[in-house]
N, C-alpha and C. Protein backbone atom coordinates (compact mmCIF):
# COMPACT_ATOMS: atom_id res chain seq x y z
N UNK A 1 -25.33 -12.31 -9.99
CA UNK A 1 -24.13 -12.66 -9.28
C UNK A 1 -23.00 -12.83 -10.30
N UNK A 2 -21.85 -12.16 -9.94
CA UNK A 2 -21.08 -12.38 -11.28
C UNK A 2 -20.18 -13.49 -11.03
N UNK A 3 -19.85 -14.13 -12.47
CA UNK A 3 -19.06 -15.67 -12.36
C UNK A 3 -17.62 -15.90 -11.85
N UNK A 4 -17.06 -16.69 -11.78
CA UNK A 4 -15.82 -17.00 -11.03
C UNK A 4 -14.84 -16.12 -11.94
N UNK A 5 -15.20 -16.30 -13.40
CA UNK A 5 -14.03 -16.23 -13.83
C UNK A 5 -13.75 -14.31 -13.49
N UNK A 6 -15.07 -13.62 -13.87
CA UNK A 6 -15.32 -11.62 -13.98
C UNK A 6 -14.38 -11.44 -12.44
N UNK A 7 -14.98 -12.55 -11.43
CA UNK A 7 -13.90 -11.89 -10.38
C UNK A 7 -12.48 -12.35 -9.70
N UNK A 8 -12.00 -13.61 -10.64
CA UNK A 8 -10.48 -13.59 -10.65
C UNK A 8 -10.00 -12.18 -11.84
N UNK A 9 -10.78 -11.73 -12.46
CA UNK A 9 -10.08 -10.93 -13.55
C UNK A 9 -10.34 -9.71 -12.50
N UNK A 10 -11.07 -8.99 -12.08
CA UNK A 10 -11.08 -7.74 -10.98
C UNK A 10 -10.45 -8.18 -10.14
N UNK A 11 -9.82 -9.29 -9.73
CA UNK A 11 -9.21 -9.31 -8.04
C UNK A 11 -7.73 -9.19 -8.90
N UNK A 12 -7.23 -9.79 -10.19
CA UNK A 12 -6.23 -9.61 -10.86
C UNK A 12 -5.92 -8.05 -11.10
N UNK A 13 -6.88 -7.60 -11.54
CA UNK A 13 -6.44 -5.88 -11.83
C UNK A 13 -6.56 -5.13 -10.49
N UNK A 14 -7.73 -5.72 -9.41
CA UNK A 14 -7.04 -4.68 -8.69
C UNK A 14 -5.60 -5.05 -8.11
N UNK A 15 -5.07 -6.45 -7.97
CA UNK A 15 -3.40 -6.35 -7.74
C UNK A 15 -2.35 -5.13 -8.77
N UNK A 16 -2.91 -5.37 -9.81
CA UNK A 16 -2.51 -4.30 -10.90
C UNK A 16 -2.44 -3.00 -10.38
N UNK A 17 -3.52 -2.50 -10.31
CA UNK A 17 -4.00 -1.19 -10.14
C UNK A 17 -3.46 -0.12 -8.99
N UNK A 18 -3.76 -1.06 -7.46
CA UNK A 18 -3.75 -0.41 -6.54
C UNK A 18 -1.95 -0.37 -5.73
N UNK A 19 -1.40 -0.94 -5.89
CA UNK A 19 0.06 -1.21 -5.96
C UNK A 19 0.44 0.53 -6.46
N UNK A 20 -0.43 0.81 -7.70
CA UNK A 20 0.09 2.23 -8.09
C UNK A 20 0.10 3.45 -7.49
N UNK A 21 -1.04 3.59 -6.31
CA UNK A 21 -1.10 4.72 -5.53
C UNK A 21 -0.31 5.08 -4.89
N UNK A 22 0.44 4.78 -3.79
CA UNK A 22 1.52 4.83 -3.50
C UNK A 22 2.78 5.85 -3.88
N UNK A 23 2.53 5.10 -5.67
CA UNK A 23 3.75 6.35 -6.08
C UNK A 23 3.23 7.30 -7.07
N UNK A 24 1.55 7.31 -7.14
CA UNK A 24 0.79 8.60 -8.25
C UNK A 24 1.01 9.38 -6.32
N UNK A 25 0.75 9.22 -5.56
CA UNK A 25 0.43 10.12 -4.11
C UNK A 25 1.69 10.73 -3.89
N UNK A 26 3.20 9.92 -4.18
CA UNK A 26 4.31 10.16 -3.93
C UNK A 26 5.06 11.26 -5.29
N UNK A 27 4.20 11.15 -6.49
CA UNK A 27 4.49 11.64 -7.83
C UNK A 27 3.53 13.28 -7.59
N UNK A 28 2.40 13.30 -7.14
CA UNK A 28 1.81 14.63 -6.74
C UNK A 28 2.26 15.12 -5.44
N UNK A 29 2.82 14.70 -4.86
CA UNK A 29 3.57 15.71 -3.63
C UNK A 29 4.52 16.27 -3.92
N UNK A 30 5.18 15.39 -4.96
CA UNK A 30 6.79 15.55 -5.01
C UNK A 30 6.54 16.58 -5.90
N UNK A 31 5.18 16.85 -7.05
CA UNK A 31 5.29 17.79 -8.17
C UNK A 31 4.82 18.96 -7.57
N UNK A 32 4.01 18.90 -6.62
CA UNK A 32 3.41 20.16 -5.69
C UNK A 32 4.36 20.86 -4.94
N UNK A 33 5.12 20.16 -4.28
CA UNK A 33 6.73 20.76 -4.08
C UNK A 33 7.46 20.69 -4.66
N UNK A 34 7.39 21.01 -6.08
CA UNK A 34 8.32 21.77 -6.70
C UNK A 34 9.14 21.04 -7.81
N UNK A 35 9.55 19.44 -7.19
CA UNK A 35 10.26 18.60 -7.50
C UNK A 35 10.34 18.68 -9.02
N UNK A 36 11.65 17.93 -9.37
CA UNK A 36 11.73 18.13 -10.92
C UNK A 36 12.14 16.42 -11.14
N UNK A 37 12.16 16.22 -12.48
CA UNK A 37 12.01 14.88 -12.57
C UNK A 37 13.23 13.70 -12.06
N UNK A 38 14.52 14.12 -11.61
CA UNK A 38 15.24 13.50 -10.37
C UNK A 38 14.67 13.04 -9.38
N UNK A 39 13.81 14.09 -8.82
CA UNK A 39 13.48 13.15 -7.34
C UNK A 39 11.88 12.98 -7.45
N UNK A 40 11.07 13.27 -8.96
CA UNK A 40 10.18 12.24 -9.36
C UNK A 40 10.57 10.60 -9.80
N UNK A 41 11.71 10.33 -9.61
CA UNK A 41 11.96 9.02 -9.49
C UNK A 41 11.96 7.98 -7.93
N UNK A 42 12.12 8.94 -7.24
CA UNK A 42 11.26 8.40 -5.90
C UNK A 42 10.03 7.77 -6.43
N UNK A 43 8.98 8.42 -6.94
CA UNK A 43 7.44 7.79 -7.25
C UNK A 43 7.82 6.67 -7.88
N UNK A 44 8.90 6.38 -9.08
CA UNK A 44 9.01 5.27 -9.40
C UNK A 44 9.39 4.38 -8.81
N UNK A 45 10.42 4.43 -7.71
CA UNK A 45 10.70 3.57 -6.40
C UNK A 45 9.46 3.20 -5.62
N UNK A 46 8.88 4.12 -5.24
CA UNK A 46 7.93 3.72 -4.48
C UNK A 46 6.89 2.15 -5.18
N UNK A 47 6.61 2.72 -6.49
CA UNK A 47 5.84 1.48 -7.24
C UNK A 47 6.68 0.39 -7.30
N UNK A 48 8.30 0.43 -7.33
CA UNK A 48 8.91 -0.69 -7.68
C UNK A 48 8.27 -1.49 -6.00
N UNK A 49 8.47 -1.10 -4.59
CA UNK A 49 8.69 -1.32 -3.79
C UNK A 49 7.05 -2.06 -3.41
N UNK A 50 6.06 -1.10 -3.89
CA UNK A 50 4.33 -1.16 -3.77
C UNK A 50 4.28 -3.19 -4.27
N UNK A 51 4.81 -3.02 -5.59
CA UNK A 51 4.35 -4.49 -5.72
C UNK A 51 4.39 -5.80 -5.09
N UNK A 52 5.70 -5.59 -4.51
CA UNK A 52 6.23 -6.82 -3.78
C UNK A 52 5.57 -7.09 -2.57
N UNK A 53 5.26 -6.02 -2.18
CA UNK A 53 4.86 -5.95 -0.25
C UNK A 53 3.16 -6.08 -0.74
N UNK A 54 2.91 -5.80 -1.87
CA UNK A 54 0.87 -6.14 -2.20
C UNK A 54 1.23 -7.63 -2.27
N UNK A 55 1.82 -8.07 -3.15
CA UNK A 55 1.75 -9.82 -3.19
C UNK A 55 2.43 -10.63 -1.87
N UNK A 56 2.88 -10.11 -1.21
CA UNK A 56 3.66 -10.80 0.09
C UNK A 56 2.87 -10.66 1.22
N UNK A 57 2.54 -9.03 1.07
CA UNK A 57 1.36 -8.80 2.79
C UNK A 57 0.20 -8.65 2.14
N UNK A 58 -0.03 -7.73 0.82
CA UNK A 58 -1.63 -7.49 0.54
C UNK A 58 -2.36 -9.08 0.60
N UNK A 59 -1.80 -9.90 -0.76
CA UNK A 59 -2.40 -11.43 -0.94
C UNK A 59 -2.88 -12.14 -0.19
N UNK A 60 -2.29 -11.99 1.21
CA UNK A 60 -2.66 -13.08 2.62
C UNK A 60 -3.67 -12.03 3.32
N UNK A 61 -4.00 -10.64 3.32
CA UNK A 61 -4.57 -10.34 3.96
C UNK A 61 -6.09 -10.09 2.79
N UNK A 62 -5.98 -10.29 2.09
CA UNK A 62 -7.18 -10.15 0.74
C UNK A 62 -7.68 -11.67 1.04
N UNK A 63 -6.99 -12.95 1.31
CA UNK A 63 -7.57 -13.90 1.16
C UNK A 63 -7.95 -14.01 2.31
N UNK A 64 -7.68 -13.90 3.68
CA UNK A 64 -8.13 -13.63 5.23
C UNK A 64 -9.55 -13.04 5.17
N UNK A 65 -9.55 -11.71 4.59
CA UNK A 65 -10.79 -10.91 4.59
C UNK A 65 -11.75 -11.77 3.92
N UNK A 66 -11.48 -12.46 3.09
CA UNK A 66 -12.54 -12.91 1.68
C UNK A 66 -13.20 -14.48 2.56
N UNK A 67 -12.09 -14.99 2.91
CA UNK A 67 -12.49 -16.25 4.13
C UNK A 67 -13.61 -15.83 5.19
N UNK A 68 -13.07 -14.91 5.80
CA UNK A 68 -13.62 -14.41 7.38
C UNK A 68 -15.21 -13.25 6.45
N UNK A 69 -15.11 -13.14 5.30
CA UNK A 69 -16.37 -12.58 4.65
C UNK A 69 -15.99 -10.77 4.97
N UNK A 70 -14.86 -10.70 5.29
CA UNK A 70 -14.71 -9.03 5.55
C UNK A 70 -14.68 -8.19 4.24
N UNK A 71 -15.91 -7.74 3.85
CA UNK A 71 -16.28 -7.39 2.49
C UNK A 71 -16.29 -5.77 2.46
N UNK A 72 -16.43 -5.31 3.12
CA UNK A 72 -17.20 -4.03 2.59
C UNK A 72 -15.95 -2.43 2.70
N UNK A 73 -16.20 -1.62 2.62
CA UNK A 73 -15.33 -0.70 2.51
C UNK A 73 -14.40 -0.17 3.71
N UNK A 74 -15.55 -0.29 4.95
CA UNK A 74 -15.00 -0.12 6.03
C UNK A 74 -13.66 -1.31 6.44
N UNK A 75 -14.21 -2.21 6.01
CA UNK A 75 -12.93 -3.68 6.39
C UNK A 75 -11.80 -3.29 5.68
N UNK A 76 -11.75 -2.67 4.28
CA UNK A 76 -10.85 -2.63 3.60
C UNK A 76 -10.08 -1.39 4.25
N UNK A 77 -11.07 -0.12 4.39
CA UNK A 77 -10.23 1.08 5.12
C UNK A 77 -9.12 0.66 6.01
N UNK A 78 -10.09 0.06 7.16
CA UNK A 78 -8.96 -0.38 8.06
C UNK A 78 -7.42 -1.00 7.99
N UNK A 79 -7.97 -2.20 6.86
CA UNK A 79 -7.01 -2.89 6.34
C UNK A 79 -5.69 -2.46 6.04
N UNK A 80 -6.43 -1.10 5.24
CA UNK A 80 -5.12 -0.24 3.99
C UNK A 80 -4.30 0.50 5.40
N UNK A 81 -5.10 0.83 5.88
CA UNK A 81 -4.52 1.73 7.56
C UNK A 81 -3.87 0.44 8.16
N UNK A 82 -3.84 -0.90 8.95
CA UNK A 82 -3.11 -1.61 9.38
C UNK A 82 -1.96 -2.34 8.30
N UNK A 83 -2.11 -2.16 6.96
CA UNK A 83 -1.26 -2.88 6.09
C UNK A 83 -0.05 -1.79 5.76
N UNK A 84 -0.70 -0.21 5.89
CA UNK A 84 0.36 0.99 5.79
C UNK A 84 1.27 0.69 7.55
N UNK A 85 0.48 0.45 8.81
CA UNK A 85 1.64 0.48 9.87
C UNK A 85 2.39 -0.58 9.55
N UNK A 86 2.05 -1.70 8.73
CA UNK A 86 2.98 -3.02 8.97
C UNK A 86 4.06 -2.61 8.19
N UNK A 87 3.83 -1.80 6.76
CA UNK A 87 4.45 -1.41 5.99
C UNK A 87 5.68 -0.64 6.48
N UNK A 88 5.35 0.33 7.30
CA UNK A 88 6.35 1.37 7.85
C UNK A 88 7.39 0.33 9.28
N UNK A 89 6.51 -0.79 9.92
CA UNK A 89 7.38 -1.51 10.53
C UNK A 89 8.35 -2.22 10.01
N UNK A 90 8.07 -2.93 8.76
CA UNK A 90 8.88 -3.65 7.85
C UNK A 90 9.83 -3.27 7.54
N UNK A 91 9.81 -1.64 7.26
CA UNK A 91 10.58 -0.35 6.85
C UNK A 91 11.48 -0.01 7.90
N UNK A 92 11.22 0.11 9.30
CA UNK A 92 11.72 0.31 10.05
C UNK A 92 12.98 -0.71 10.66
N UNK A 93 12.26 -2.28 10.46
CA UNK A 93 13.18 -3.41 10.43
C UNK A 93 14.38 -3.20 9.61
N UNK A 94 13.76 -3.04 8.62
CA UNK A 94 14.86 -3.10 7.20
C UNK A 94 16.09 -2.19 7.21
N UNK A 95 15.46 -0.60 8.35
CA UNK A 95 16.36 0.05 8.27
C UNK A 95 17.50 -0.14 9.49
N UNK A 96 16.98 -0.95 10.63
CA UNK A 96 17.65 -1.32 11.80
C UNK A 96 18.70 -2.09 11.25
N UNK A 97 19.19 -3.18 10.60
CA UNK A 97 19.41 -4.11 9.66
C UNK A 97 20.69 -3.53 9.09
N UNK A 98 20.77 -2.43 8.88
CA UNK A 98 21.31 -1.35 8.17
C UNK A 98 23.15 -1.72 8.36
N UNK A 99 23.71 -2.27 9.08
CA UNK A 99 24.88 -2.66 9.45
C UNK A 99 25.38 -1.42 11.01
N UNK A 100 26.71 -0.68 10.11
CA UNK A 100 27.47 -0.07 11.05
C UNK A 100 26.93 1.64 10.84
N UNK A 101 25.66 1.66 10.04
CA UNK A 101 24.83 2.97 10.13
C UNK A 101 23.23 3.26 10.14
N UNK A 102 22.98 1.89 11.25
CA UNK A 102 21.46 1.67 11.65
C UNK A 102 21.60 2.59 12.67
N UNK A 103 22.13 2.91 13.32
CA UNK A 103 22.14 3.91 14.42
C UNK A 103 21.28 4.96 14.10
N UNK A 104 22.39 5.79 12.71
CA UNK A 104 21.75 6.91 12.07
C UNK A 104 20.90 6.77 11.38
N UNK A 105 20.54 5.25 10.62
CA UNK A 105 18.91 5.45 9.89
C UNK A 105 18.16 5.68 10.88
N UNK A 106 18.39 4.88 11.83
CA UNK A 106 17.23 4.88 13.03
C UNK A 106 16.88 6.04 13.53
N UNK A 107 17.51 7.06 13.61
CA UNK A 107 17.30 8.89 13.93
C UNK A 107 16.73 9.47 13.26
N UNK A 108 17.17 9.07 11.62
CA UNK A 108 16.64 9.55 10.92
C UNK A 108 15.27 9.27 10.53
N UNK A 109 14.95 8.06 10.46
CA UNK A 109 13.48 7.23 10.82
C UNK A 109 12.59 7.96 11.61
N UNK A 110 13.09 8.55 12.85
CA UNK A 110 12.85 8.45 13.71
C UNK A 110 11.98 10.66 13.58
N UNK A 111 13.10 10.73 13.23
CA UNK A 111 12.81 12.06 12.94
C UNK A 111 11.97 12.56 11.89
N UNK A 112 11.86 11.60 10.92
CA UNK A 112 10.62 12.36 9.66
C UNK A 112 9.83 10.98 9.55
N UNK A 113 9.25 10.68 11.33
CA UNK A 113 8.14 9.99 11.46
C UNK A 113 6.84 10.78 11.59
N UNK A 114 7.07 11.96 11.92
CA UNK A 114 5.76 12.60 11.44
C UNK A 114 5.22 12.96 10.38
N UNK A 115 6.30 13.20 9.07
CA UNK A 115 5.99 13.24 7.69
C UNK A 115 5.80 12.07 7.48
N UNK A 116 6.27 11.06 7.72
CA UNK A 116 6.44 9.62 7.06
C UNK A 116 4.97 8.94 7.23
N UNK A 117 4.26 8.81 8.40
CA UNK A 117 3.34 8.01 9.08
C UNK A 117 1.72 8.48 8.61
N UNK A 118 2.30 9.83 8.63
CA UNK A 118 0.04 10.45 7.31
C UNK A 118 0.87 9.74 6.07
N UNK A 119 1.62 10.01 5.71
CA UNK A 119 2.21 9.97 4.02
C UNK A 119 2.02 7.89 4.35
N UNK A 120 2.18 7.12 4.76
CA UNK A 120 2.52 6.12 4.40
C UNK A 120 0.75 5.54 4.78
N UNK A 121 0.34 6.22 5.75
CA UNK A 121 -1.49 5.17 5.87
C UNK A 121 -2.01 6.22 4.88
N UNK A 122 -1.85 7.60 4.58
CA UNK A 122 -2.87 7.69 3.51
C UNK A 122 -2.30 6.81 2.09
N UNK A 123 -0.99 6.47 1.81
CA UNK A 123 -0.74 5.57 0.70
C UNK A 123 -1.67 4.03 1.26
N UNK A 124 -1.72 3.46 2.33
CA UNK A 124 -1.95 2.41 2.58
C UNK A 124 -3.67 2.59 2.14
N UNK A 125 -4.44 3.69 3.11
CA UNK A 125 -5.99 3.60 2.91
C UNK A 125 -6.43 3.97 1.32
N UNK A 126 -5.80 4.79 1.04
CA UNK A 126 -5.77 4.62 -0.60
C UNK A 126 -5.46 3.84 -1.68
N UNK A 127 -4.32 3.19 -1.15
CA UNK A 127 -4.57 1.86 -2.29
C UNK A 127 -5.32 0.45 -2.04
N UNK A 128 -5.50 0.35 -0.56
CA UNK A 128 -6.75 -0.34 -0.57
C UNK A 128 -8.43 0.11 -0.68
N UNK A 129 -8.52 1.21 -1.12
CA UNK A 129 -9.70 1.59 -1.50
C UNK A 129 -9.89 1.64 -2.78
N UNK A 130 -8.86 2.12 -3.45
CA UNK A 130 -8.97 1.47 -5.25
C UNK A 130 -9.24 -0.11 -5.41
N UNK A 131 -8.66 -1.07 -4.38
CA UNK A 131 -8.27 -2.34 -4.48
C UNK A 131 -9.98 -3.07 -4.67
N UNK A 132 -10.54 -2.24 -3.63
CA UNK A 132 -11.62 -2.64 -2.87
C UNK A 132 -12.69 -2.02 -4.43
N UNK A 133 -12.85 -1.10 -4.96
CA UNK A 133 -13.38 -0.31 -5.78
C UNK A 133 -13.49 -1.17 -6.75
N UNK A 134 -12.21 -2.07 -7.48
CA UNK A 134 -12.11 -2.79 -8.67
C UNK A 134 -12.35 -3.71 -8.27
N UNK A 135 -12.10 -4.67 -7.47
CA UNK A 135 -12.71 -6.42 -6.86
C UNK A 135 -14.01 -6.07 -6.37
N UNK A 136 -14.72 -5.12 -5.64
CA UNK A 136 -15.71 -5.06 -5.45
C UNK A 136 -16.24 -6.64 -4.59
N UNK A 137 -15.60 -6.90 -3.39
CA UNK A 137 -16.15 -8.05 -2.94
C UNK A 137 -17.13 -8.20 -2.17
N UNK A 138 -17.89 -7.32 -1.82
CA UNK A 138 -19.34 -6.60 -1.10
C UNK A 138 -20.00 -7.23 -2.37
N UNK A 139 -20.25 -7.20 -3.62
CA UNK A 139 -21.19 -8.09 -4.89
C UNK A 139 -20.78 -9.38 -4.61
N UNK A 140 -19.96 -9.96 -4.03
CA UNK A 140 -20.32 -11.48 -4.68
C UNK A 140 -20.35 -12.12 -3.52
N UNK A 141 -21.33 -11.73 -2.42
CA UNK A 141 -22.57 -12.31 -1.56
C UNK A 141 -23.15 -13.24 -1.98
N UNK A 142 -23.19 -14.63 -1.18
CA UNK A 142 -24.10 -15.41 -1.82
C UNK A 142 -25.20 -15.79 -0.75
């Protein structure tokens, strides 16, 4: 069984770690289409944006799971899939918010919600599956 301290240091890196997918997923699309390193700075947005929303929504829902014993890969899948829709709602708030041109974010939202919505749960089920990979909380069963 490994000790307290091996899995504050894996639950620490995977906060590290998995925050990054997001914008390596957003950094290989953007290079597969073509993109040149201008709007490979999107990927760096994306990570600026990944960290805040892992410690604000990931943190409470990592300590929920770990309480309620929701350990295993499948809990986490889901997770990364309901933590990517909250993500894109948050997104959607933020863009309503917008002042005297929420109208037009909102169309626009609205319109590259079919690109947006695979692109944002496969970022979500993917970085909680790295998350899940490095904490490994399925081992520390007692």
């Amino acid at each position: 069984m490994p000790s307290a301290r091996s899995r504050a240091y894996r639950t620490v890196a995977g906060f590290v770690v998995a925050p990054m997918m997001p914008a390596l997923i957003l950094a290989g699309v953007v290079l597969a289409a073509g993109g040149d390193s201008q709007t490979l700075g999107y990927a760096a947005f994306a990570g600026y944006v990944s960290y805040p929303f892992a410690l604000l929504v990931g943190l409470p829902a990592f300590l929920v799971m770990r309480r309620r014993r929701w350990d295993g890969w499948r809990a986490y899948a889901v997770a990364g899939l309901v933590l990517g829709i909250a993500f894109l709602a948050l997104f959607a708030a933020l863009v309503g918010v917008d002042g005297e041109n929420a109208e037009s974010a909102w169309l626009a939202l609205l319109a590259n919600l079919a690109f947006l919505l695979p692109f944002v749960l496969a970022c979500g089920l993917a970085a909680s599956m790295v998350f899940w990979l490095v904490v490994r909380p399925d081992l520390d069963r007692s």
